[in-house]
PDB file of N, CA and C in Angstrom:
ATOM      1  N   UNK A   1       0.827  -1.184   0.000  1.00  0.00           N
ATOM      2  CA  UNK A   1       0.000   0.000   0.000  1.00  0.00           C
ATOM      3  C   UNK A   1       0.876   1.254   0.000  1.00  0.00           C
ATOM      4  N   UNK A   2       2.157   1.482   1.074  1.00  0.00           N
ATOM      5  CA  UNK A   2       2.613   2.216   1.014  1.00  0.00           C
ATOM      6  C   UNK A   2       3.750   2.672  -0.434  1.00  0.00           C
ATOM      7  N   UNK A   3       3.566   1.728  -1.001  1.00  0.00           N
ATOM      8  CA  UNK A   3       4.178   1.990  -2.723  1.00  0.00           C
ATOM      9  C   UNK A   3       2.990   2.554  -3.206  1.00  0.00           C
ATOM     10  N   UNK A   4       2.028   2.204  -3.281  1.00  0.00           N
ATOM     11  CA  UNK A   4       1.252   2.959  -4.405  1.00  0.00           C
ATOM     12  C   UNK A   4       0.934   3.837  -4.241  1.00  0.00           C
ATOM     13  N   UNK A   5       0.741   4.623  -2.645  1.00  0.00           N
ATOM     14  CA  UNK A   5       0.635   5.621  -2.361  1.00  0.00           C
ATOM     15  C   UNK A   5       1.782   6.859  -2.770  1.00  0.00           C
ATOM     16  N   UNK A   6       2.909   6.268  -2.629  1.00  0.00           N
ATOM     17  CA  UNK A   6       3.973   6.931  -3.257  1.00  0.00           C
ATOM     18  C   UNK A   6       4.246   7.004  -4.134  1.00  0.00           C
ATOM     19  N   UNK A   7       3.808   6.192  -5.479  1.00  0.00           N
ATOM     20  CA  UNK A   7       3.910   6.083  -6.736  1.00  0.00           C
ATOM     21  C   UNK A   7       2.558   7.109  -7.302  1.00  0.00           C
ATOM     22  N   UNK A   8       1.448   6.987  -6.598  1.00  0.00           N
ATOM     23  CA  UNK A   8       0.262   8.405  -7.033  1.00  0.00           C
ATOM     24  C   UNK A   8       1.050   9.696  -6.187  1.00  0.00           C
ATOM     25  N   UNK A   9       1.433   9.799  -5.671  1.00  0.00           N
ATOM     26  CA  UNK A   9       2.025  11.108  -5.259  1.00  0.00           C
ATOM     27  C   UNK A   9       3.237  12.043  -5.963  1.00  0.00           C
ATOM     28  N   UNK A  10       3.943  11.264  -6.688  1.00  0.00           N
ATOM     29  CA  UNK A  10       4.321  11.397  -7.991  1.00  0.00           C
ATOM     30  C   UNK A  10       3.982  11.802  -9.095  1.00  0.00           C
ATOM     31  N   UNK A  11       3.199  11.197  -9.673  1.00  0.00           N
ATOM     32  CA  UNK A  11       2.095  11.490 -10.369  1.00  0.00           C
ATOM     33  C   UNK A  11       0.587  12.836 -10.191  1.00  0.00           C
ATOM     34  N   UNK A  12       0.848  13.555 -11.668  1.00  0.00           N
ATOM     35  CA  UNK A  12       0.065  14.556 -11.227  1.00  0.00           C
ATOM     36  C   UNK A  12      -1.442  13.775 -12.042  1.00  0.00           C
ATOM     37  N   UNK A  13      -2.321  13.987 -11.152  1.00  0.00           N
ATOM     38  CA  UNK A  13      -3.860  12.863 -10.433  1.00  0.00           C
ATOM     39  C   UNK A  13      -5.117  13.750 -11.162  1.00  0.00           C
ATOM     40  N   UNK A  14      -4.541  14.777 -11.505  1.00  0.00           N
ATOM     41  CA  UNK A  14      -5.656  16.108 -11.927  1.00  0.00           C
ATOM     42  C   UNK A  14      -6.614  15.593 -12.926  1.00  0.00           C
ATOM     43  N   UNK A  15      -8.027  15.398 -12.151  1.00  0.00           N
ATOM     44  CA  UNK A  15      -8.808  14.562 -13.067  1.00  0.00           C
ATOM     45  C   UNK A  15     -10.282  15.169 -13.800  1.00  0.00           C
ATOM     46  N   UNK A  16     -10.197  16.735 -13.012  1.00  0.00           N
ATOM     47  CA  UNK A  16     -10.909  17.537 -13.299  1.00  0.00           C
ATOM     48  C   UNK A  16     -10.564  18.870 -13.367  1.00  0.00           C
ATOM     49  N   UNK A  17     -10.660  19.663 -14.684  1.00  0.00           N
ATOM     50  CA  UNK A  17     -10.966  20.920 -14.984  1.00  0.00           C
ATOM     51  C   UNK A  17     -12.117  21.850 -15.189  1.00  0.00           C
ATOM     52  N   UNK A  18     -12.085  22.923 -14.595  1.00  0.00           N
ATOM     53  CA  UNK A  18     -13.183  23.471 -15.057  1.00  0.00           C
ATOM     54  C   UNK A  18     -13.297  24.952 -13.662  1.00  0.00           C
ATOM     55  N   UNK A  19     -14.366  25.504 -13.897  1.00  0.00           N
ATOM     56  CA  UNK A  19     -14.557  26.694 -12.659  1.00  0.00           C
ATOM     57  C   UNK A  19     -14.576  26.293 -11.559  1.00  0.00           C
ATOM     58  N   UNK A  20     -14.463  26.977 -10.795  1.00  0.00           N
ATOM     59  CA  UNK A  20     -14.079  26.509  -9.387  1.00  0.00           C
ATOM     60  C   UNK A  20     -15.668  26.264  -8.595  1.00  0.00           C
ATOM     61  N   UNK A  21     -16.580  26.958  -9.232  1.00  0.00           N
ATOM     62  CA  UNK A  21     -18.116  26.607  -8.747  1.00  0.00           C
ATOM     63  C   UNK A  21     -19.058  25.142  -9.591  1.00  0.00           C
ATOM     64  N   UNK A  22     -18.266  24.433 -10.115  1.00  0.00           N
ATOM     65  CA  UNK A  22     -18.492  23.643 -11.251  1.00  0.00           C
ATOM     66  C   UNK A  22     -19.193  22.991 -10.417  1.00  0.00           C
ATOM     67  N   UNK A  23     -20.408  22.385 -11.230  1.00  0.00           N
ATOM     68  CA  UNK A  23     -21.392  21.211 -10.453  1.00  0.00           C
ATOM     69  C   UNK A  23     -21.377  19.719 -11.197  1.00  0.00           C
ATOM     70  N   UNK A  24     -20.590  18.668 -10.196  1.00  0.00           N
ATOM     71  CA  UNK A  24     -20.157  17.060 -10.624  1.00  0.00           C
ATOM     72  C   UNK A  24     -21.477  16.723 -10.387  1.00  0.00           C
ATOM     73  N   UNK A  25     -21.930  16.144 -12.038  1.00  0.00           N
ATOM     74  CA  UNK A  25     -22.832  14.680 -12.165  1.00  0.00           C
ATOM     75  C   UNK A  25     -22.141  13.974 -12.721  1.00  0.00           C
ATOM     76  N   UNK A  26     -22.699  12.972 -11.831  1.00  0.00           N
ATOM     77  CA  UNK A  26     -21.938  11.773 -12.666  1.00  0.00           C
ATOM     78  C   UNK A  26     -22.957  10.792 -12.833  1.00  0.00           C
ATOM     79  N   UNK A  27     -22.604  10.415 -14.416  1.00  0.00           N
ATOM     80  CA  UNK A  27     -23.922   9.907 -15.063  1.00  0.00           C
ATOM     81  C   UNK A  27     -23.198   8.083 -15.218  1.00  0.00           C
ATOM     82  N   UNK A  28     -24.024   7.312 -15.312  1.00  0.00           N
ATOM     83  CA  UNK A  28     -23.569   5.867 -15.668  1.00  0.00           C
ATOM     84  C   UNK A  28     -24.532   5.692 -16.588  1.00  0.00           C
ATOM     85  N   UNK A  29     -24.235   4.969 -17.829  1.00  0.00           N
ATOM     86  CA  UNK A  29     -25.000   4.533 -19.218  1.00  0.00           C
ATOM     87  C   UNK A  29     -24.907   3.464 -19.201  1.00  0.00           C
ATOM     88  N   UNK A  30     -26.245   2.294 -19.317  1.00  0.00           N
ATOM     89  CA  UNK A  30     -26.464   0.981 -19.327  1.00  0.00           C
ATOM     90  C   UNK A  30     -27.194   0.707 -20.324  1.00  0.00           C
ATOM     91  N   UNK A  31     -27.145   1.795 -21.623  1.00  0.00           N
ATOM     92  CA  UNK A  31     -27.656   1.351 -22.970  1.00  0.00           C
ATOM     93  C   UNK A  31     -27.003   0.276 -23.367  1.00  0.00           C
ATOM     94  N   UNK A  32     -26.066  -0.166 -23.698  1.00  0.00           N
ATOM     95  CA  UNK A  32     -25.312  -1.387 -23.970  1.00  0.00           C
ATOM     96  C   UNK A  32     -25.720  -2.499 -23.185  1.00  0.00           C
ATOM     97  N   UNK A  33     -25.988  -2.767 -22.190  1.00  0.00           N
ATOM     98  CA  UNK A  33     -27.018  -3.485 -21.411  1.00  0.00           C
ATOM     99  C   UNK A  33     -28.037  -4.222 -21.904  1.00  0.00           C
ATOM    100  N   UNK A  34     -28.417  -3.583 -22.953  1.00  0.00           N
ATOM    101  CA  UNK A  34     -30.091  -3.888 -23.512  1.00  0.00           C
ATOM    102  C   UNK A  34     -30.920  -4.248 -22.525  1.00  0.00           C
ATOM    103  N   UNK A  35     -31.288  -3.473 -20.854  1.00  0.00           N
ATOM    104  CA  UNK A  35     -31.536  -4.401 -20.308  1.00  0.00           C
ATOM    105  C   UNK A  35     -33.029  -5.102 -20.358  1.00  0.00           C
ATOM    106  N   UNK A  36     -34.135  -3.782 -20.890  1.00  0.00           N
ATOM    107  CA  UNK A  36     -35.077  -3.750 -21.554  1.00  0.00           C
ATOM    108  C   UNK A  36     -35.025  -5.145 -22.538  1.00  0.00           C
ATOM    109  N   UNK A  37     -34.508  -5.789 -23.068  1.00  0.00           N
ATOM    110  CA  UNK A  37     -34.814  -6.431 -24.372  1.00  0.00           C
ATOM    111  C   UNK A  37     -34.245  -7.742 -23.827  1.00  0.00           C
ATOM    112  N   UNK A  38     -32.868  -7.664 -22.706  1.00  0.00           N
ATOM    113  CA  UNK A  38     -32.467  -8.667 -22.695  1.00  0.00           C
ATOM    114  C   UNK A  38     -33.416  -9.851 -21.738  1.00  0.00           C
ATOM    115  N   UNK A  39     -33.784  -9.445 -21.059  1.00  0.00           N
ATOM    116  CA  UNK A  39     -34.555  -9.774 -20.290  1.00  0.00           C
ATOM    117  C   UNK A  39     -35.879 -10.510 -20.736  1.00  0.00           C
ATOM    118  N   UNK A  40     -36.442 -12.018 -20.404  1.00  0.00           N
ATOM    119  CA  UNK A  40     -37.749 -12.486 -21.364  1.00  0.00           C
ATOM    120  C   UNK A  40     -38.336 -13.135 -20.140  1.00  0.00           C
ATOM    121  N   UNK A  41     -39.554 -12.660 -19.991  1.00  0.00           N
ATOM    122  CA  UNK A  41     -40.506 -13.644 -18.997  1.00  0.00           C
ATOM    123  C   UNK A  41     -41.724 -13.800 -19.939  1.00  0.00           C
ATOM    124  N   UNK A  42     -41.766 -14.297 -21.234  1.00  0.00           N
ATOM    125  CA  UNK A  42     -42.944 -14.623 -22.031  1.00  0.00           C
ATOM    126  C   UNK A  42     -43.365 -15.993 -21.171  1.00  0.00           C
ATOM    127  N   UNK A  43     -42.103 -17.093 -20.591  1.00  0.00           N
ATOM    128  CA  UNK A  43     -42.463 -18.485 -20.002  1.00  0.00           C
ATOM    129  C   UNK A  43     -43.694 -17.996 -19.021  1.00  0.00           C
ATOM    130  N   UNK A  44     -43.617 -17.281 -18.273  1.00  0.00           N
ATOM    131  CA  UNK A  44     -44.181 -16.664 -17.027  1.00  0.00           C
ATOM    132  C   UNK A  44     -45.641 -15.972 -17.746  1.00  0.00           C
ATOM    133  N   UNK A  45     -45.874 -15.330 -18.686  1.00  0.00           N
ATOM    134  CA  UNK A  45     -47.205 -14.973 -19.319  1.00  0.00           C
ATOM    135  C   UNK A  45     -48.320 -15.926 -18.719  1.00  0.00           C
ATOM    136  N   UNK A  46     -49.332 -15.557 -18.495  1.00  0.00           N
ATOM    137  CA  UNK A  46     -50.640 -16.546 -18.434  1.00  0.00           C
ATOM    138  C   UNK A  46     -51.300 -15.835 -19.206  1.00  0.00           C
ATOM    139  N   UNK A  47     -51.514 -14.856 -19.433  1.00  0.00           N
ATOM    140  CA  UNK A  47     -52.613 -14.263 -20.294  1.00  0.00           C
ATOM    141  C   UNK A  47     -51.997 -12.842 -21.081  1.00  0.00           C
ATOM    142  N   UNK A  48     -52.347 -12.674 -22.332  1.00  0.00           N
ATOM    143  CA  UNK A  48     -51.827 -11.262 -23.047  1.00  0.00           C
ATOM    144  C   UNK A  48     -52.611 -10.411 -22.330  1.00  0.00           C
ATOM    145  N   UNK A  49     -52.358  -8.965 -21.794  1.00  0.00           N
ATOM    146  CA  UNK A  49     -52.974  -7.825 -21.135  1.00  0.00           C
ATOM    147  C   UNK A  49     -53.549  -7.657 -22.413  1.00  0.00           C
ATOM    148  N   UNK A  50     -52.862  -6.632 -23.513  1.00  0.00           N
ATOM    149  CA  UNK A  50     -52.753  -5.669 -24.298  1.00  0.00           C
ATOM    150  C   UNK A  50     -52.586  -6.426 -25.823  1.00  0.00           C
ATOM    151  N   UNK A  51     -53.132  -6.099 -27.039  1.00  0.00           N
ATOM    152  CA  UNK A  51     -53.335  -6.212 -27.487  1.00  0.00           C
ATOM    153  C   UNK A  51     -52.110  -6.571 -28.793  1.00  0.00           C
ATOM    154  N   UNK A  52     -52.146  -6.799 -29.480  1.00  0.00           N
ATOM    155  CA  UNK A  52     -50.752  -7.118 -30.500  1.00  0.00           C
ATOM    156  C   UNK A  52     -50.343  -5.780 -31.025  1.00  0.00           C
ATOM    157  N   UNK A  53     -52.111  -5.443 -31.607  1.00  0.00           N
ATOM    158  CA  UNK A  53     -52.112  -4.105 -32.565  1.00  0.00           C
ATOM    159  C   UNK A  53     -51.045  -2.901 -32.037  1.00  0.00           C
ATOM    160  N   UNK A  54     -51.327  -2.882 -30.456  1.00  0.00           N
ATOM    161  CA  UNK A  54     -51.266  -1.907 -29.236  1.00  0.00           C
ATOM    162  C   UNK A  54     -49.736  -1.789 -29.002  1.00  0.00           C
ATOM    163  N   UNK A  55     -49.703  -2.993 -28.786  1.00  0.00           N
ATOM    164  CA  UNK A  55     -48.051  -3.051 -27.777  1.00  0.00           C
ATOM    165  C   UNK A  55     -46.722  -2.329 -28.490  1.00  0.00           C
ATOM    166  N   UNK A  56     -45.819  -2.090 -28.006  1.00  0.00           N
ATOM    167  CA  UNK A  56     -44.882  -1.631 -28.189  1.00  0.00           C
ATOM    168  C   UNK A  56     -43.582  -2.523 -27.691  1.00  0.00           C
ATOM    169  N   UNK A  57     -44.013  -3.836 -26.747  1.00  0.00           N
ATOM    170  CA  UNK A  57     -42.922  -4.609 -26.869  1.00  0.00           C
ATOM    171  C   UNK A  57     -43.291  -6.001 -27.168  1.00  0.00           C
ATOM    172  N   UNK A  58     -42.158  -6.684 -27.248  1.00  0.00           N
ATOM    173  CA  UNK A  58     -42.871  -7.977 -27.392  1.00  0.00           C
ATOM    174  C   UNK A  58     -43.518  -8.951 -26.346  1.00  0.00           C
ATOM    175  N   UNK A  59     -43.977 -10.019 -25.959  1.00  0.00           N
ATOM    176  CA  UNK A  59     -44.870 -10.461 -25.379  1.00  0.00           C
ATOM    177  C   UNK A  59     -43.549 -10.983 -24.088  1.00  0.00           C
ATOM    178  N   UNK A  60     -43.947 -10.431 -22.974  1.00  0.00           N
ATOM    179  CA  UNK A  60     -43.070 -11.357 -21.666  1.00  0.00           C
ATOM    180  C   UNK A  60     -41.529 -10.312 -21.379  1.00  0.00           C
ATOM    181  N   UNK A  61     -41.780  -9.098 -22.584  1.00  0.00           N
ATOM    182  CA  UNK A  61     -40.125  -8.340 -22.065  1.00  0.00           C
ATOM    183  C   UNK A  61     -40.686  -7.473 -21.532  1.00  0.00           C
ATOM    184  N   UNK A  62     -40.285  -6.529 -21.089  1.00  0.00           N
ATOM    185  CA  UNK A  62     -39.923  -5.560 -20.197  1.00  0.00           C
ATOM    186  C   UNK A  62     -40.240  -4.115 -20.374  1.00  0.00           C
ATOM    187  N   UNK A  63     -41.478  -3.368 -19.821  1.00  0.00           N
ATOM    188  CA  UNK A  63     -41.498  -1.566 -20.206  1.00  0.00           C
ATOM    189  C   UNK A  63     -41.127  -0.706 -19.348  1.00  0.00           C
ATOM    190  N   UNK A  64     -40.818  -1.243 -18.521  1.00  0.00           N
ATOM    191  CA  UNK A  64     -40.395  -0.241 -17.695  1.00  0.00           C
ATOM    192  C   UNK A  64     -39.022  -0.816 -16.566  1.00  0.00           C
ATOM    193  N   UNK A  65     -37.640   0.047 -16.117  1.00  0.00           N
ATOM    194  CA  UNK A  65     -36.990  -0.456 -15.541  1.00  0.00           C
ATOM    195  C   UNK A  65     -36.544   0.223 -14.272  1.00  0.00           C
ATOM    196  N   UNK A  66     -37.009   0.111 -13.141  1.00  0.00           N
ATOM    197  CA  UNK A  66     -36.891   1.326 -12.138  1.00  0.00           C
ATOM    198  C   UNK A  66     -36.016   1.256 -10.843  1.00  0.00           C
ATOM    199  N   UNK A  67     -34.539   0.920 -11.476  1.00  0.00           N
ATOM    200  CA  UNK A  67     -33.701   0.593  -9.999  1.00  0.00           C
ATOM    201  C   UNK A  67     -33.562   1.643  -9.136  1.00  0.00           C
ATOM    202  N   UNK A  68     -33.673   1.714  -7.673  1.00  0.00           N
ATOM    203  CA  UNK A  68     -33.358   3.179  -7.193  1.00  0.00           C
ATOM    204  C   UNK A  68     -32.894   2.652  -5.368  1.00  0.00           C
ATOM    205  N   UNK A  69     -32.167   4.041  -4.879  1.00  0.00           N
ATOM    206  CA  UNK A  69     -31.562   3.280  -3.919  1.00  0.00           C
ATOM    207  C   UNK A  69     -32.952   3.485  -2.753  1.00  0.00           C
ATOM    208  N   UNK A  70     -32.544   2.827  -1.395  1.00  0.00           N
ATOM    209  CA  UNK A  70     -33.866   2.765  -0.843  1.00  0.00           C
ATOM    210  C   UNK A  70     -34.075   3.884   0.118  1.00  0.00           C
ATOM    211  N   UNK A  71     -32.581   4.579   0.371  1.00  0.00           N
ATOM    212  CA  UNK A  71     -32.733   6.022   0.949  1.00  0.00           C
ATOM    213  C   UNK A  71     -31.806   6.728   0.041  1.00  0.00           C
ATOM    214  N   UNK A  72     -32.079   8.516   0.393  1.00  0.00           N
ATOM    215  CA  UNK A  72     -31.004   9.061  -0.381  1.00  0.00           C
ATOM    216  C   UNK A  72     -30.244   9.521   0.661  1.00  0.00           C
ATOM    217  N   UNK A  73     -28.774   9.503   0.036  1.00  0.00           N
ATOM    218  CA  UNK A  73     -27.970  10.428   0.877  1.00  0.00           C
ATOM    219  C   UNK A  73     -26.857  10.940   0.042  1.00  0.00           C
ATOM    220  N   UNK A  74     -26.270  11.400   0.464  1.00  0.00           N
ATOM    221  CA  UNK A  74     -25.260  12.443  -0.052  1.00  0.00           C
ATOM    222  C   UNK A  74     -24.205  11.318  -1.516  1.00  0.00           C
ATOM    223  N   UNK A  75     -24.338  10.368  -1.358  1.00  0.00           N
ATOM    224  CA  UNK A  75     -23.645   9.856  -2.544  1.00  0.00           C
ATOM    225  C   UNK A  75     -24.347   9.890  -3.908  1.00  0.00           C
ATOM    226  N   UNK A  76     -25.845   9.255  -3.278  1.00  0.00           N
ATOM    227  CA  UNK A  76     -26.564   9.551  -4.508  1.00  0.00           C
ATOM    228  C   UNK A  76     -27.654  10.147  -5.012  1.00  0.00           C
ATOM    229  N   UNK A  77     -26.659  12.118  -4.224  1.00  0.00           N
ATOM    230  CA  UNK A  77     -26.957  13.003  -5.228  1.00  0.00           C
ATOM    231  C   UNK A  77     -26.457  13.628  -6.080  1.00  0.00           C
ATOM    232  N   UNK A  78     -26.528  14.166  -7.274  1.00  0.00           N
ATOM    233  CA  UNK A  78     -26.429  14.645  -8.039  1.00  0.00           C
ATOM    234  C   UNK A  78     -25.772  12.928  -9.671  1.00  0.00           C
ATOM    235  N   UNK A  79     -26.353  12.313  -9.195  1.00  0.00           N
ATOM    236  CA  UNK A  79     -26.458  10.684 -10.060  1.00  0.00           C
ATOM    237  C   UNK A  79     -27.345  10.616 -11.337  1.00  0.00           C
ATOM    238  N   UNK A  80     -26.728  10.525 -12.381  1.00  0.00           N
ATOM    239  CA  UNK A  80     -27.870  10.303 -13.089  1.00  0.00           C
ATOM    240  C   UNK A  80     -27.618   8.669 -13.841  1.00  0.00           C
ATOM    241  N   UNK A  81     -28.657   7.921 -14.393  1.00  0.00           N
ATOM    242  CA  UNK A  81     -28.573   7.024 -14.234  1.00  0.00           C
ATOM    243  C   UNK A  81     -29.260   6.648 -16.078  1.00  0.00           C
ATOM    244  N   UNK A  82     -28.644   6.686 -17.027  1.00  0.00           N
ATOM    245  CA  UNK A  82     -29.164   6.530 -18.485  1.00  0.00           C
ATOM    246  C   UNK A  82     -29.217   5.178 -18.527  1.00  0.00           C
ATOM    247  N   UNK A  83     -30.808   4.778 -18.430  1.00  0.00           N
ATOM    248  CA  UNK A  83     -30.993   3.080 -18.403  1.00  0.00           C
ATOM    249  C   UNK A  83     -31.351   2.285 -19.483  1.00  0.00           C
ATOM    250  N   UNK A  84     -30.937   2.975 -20.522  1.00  0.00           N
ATOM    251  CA  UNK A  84     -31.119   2.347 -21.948  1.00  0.00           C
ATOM    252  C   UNK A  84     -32.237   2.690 -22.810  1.00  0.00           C
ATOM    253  N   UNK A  85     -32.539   2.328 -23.673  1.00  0.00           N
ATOM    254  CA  UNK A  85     -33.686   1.893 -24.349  1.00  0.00           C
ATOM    255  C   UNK A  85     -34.814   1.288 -24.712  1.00  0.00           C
ATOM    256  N   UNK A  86     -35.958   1.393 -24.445  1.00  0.00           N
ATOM    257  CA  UNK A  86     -37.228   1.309 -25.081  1.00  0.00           C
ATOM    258  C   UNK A  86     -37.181   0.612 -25.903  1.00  0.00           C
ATOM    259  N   UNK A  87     -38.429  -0.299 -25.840  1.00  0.00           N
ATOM    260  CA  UNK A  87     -38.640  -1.285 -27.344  1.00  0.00           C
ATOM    261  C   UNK A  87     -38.999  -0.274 -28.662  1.00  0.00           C
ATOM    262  N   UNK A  88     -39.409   1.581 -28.089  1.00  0.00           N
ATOM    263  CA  UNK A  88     -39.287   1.663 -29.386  1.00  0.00           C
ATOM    264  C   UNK A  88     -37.976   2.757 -29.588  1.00  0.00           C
ATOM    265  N   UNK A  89     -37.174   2.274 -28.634  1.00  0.00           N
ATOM    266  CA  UNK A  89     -36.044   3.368 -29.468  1.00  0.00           C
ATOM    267  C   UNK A  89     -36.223   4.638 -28.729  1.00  0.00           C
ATOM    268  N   UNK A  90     -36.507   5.074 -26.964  1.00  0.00           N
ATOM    269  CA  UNK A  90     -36.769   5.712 -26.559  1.00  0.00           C
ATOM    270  C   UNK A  90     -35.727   5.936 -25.239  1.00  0.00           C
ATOM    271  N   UNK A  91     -34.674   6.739 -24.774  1.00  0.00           N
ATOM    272  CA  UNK A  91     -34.013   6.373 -23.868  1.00  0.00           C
ATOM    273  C   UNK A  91     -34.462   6.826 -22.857  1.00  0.00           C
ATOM    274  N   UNK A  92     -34.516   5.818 -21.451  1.00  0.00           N
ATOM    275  CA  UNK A  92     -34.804   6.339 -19.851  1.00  0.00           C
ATOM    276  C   UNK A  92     -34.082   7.190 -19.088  1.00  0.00           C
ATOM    277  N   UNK A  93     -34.194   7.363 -18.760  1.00  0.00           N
ATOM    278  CA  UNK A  93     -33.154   8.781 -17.757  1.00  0.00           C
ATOM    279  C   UNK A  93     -33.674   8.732 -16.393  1.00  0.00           C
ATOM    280  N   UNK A  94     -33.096   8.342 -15.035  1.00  0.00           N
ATOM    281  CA  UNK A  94     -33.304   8.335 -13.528  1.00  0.00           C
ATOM    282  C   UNK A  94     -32.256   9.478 -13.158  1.00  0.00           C
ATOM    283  N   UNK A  95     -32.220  10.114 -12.367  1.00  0.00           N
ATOM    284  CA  UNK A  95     -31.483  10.967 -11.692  1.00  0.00           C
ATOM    285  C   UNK A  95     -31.864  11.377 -10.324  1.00  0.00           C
ATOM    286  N   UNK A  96     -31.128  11.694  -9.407  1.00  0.00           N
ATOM    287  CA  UNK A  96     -31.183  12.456  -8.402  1.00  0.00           C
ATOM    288  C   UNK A  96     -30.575  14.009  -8.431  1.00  0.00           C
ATOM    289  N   UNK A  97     -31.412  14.974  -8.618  1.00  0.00           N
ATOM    290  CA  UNK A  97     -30.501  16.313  -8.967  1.00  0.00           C
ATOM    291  C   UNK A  97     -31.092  17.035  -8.668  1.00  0.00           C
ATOM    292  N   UNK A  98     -30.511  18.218  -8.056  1.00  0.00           N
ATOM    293  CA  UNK A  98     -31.182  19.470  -7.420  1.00  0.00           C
ATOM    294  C   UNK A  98     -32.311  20.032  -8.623  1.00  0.00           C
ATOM    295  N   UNK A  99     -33.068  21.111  -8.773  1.00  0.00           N
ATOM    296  CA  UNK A  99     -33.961  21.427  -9.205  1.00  0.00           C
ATOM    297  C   UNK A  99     -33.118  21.750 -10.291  1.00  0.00           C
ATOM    298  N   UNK A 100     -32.153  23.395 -10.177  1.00  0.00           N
ATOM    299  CA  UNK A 100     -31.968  24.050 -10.817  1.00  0.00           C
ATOM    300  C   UNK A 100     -30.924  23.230 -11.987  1.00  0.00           C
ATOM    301  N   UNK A 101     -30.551  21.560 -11.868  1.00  0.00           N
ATOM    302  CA  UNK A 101     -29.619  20.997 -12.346  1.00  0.00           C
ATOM    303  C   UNK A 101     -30.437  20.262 -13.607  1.00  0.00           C
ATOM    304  N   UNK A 102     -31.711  19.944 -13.190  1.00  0.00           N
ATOM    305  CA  UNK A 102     -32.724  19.099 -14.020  1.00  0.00           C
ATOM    306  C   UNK A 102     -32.821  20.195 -15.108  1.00  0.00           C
ATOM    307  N   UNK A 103     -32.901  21.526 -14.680  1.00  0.00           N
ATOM    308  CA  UNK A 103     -33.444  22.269 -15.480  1.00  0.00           C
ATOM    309  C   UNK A 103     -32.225  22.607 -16.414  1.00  0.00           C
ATOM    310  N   UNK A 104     -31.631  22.755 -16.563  1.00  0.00           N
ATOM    311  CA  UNK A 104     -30.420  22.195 -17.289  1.00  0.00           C
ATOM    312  C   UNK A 104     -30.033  21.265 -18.476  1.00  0.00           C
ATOM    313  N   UNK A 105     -30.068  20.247 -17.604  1.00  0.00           N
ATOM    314  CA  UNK A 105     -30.502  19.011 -18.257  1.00  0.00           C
ATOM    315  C   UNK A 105     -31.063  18.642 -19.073  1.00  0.00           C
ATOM    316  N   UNK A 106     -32.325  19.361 -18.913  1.00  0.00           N
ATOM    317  CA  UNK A 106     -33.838  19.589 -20.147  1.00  0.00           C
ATOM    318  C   UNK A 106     -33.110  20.302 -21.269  1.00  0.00           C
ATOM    319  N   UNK A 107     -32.464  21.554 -20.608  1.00  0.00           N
ATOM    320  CA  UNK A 107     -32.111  22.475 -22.141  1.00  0.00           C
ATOM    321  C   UNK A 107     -31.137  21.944 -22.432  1.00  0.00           C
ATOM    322  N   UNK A 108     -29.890  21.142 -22.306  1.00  0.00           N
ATOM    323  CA  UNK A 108     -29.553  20.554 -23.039  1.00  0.00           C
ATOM    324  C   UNK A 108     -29.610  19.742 -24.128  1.00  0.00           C
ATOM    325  N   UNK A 109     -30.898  18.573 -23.442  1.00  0.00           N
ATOM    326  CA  UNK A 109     -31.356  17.244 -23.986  1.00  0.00           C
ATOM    327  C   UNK A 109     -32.289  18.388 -24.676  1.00  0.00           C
ATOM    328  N   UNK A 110     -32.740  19.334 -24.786  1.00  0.00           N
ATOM    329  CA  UNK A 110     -33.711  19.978 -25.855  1.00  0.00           C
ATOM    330  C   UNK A 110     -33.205  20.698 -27.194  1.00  0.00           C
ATOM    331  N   UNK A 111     -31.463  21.265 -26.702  1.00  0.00           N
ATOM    332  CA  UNK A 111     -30.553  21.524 -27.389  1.00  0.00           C
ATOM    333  C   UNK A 111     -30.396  20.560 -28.993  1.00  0.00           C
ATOM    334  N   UNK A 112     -30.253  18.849 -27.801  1.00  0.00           N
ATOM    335  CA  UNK A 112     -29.521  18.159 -28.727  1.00  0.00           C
ATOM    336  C   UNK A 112     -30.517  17.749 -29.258  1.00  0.00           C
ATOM    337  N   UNK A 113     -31.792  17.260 -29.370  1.00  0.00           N
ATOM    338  CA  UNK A 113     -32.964  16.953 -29.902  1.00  0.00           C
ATOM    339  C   UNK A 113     -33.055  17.996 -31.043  1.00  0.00           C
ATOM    340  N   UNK A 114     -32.648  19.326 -30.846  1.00  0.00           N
ATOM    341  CA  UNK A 114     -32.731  20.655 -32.141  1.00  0.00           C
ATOM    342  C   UNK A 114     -31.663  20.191 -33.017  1.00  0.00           C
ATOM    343  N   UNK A 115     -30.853  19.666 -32.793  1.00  0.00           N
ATOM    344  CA  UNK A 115     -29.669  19.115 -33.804  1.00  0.00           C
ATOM    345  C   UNK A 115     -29.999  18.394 -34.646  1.00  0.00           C
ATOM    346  N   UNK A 116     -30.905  17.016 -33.966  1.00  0.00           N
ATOM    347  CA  UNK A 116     -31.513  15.891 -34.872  1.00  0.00           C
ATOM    348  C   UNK A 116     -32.370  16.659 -36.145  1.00  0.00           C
TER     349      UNK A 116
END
């Protein structure tokens, strides 16, 4: 331990730039995951709810995915959590973030939506 400690102390560690009032999210992306799709409980079906015409996924996968912790505290805030994709090509977004940070967020993701 006491080597590696001395071997990062050496080393310049500087892993963030930016203003000194800068606000850290830190986002994790589990689009690659598929977790939406990967996932099949058609075995488990007893009866179709919804209709063929209707649906938007296939029979026994997955619409919705809602992991979250069971209290909050100071680690997981300011978290955002990109949980993939939608059967139709729609991405989820969970976060914990102050007000004025969401709002943000929006004009960004409204930004980049003006690009498309």
């Amino acid at each position: 331990m006491r080597t590696l400690i001395a071997e990062k102390e050496k080393k310049d560690t500087t892993l963030l730039f930016g203003e000194p009032n800068i606000l850290l999210v830190l986002v994790s992306n589990w689009t690659k995951a598929k977790i939406m799709q990967a996932a099949d409980f058609s075995l488990a079906v007893i009866r179709q709810g919804e209709g063929t015409e209707t649906r938007m996924n296939k029979l026994g996968t997955m619409v919705q995915l809602s992991p979250s912790t069971m209290k909050q505290s100071i680690v997981t805030r300011n978290v955002m959590v990109i949980k993939g994709k939608d059967h139709e090509g729609n991405y989820w977004l969970e976060g914990s973030l102050l007000l004025k940070t969401w709002v943000k967020v929006e004009e960004e993701l409204t930004a980049l939506g003006a690009e498309t």
